[in-house]
N, C-alpha and C. Protein backbone atom coordinates (compact mmCIF):
# COMPACT_ATOMS: atom_id res chain seq x y z
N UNK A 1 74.03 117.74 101.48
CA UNK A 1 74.66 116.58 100.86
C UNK A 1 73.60 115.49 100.71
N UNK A 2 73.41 115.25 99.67
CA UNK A 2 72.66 113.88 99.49
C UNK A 2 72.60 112.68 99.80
N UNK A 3 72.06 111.45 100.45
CA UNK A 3 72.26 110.61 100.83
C UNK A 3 73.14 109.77 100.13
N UNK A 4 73.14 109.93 98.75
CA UNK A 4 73.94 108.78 98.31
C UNK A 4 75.16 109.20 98.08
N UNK A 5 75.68 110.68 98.14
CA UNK A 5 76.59 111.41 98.58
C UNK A 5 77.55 110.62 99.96
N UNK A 6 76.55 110.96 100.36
CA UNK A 6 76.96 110.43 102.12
C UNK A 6 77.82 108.96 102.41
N UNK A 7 76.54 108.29 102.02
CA UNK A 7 76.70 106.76 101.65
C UNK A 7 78.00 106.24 100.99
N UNK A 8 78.47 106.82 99.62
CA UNK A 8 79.70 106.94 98.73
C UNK A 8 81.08 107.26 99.91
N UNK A 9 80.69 107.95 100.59
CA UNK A 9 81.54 108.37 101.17
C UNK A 9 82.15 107.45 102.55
N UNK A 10 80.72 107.00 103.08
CA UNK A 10 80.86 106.00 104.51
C UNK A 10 81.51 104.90 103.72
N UNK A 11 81.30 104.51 102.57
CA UNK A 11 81.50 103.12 102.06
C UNK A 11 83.24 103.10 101.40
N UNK A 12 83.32 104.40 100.79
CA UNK A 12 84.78 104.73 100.54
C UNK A 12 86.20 105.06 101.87
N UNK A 13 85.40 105.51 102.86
CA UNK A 13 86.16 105.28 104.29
C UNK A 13 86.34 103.87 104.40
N UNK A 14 85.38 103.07 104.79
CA UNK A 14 85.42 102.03 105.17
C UNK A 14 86.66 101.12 104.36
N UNK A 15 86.27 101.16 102.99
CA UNK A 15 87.11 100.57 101.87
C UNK A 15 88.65 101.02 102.03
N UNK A 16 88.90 101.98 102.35
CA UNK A 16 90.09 102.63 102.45
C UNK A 16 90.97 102.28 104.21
N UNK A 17 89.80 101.92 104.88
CA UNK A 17 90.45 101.48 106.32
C UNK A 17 91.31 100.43 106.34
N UNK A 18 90.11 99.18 105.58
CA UNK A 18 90.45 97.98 105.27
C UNK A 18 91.53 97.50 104.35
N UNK A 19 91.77 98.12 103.26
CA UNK A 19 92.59 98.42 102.31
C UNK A 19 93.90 98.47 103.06
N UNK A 20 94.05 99.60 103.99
CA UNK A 20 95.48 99.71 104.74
C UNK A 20 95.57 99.33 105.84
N UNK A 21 95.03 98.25 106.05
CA UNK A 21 94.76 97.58 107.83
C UNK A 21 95.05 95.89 107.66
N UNK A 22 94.33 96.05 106.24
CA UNK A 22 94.58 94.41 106.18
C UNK A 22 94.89 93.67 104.65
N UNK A 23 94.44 94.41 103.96
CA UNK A 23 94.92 94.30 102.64
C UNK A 23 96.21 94.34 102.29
N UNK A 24 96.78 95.37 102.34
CA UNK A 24 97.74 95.81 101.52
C UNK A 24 99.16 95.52 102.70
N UNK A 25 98.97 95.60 104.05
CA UNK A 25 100.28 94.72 104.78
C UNK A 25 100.29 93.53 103.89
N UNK A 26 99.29 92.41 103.97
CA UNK A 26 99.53 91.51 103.13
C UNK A 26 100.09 91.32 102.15
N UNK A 27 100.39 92.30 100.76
CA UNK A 27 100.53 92.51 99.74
C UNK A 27 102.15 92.59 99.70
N UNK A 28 102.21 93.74 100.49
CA UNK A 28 103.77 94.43 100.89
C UNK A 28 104.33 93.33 101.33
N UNK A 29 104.23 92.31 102.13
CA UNK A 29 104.96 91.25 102.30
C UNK A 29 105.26 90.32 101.21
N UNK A 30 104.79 90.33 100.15
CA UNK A 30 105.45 89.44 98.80
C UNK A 30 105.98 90.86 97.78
N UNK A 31 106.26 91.94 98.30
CA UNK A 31 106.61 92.39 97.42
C UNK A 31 105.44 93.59 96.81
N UNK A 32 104.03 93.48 96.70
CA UNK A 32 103.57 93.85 96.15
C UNK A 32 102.69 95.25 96.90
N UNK A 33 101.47 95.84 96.02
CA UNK A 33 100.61 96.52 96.93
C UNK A 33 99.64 96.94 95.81
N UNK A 34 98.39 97.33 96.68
CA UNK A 34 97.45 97.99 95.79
C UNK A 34 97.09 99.19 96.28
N UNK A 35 96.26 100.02 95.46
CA UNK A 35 96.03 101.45 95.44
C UNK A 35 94.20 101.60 95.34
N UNK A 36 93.81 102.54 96.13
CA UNK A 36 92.34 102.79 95.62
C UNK A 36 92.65 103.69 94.37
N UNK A 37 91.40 103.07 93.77
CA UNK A 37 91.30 104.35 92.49
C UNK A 37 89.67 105.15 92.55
N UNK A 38 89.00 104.23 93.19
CA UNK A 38 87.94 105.06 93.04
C UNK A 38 86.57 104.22 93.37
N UNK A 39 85.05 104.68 93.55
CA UNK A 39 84.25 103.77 93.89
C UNK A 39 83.16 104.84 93.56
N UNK A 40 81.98 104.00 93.31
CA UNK A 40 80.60 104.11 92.82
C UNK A 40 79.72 103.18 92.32
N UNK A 41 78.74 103.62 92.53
CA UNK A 41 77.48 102.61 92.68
C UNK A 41 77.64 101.22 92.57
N UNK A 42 78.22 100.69 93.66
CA UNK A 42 79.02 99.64 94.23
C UNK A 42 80.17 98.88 93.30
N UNK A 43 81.08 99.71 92.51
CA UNK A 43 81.74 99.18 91.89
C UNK A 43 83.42 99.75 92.63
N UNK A 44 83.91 98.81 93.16
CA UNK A 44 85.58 99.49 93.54
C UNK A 44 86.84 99.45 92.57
N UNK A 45 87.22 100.26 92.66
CA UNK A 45 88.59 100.62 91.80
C UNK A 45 89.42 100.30 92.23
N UNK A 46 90.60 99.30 92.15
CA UNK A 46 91.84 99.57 92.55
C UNK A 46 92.89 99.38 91.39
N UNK A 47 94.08 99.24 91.93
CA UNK A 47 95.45 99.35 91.34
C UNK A 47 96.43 98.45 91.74
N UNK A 48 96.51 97.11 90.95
CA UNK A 48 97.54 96.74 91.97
C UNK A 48 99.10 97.32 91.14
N UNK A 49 99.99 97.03 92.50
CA UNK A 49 101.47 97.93 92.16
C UNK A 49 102.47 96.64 92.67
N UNK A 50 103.82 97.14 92.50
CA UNK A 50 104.56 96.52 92.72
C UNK A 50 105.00 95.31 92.25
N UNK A 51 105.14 94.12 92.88
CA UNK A 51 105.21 92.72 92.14
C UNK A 51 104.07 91.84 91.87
N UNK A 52 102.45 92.83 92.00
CA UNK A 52 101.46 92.01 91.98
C UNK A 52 101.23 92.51 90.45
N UNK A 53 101.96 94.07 90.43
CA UNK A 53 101.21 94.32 88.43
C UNK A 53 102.26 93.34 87.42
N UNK A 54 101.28 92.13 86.54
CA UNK A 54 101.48 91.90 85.94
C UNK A 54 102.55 89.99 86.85
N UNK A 55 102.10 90.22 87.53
CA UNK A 55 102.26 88.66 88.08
C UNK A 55 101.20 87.71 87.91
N UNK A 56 101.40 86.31 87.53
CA UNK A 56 100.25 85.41 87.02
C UNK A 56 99.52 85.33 88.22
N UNK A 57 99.54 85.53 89.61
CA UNK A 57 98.64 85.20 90.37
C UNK A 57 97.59 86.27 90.58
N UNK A 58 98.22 87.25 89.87
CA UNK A 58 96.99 88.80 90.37
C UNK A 58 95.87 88.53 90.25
N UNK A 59 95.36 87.77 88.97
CA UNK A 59 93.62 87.76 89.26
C UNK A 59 93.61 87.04 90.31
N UNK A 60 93.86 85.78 90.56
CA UNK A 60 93.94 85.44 92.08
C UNK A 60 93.43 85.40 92.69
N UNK A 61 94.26 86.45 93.39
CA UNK A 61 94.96 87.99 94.77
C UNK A 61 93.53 88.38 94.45
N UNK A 62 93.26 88.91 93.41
CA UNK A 62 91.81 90.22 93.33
C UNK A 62 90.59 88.93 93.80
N UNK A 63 90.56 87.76 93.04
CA UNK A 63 89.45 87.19 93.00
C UNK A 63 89.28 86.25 95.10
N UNK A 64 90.83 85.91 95.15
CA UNK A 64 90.14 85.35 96.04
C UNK A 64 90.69 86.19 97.43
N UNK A 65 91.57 86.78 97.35
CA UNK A 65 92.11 87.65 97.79
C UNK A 65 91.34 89.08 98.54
N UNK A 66 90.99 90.37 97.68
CA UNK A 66 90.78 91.55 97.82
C UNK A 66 89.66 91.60 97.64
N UNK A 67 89.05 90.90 96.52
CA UNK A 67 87.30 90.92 96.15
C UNK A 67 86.65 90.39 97.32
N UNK A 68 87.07 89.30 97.89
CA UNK A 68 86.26 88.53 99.01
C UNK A 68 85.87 89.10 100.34
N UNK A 69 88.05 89.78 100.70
CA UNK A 69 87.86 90.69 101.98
C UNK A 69 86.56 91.91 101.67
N UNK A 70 86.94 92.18 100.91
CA UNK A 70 86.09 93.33 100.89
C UNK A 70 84.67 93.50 100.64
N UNK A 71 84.21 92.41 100.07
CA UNK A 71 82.88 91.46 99.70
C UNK A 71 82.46 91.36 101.31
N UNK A 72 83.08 90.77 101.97
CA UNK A 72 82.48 90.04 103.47
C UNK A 72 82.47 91.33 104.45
N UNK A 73 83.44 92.52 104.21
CA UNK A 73 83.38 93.53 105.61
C UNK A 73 82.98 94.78 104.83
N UNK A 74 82.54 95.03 103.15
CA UNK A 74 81.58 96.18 102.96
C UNK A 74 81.05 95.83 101.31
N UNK A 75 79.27 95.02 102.44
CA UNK A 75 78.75 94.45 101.36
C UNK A 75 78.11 95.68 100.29
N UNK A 76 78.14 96.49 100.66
CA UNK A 76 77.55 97.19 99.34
C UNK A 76 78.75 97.49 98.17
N UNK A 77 79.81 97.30 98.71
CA UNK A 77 80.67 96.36 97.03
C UNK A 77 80.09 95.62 96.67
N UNK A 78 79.95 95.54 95.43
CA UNK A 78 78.99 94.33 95.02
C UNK A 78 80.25 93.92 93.49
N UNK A 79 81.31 94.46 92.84
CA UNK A 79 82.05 94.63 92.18
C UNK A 79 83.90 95.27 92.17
N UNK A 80 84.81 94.09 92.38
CA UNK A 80 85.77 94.77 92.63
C UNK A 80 86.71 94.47 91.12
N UNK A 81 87.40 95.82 90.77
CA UNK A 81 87.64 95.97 89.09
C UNK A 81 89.40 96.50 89.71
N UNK A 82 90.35 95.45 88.67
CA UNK A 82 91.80 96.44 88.95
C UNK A 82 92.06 96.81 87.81
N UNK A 83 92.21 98.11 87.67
CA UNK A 83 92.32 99.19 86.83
C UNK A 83 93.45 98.83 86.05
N UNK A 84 94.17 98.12 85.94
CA UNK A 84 95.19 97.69 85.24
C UNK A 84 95.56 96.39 84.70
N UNK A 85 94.52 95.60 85.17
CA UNK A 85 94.44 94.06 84.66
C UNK A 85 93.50 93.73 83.85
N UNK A 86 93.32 93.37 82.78
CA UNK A 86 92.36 93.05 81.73
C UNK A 86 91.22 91.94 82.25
N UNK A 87 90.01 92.97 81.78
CA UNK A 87 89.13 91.57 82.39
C UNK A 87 88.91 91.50 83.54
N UNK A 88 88.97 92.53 84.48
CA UNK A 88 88.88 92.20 85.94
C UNK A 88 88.04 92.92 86.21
């Protein structure tokens, strides 16, 4: 396995811990939630669902919200994109 194999992988655990540890309780409490979709060369995928798709605060949620957590506890995100919001 290749290192950046590897790496993709430590960084997609990590993303996915955080995601359901501290993210997404948050979310579920107004109703809402997000989904991984996917990650590479530091760009993260998600999905938001529930009452966050298509609510005026979602960029927000992503910008100050999900981009930040995840910005501060796995810096090799360097890009967080929701797969369903324009522009994000």
């Amino acid at each position: 396995m290749s290192d950046k194999i590897k790496e993709n992988q430590e960084v997609i655990e990590t993303v996915q811990v955080l995601l359901e540890e501290r993210i997404r309780p948050a979310l579920q409490e107004h109703g809402g939630d997000v989904k991984f979709v996917g990650y590479d060369d530091g760009v993260l995928e998600v999905e938001l669902c529930g009452a966050c798709d298509g609510c005026p605060h979602a960029r927000e949620t992503m910008e100050n919200g999900i981009a930040q957590l995840v910005s501060y506890f796995v810096p090799e995100v360097t890009e967080v994109r929701a797969v369903n919001m324009p522009d994000s």
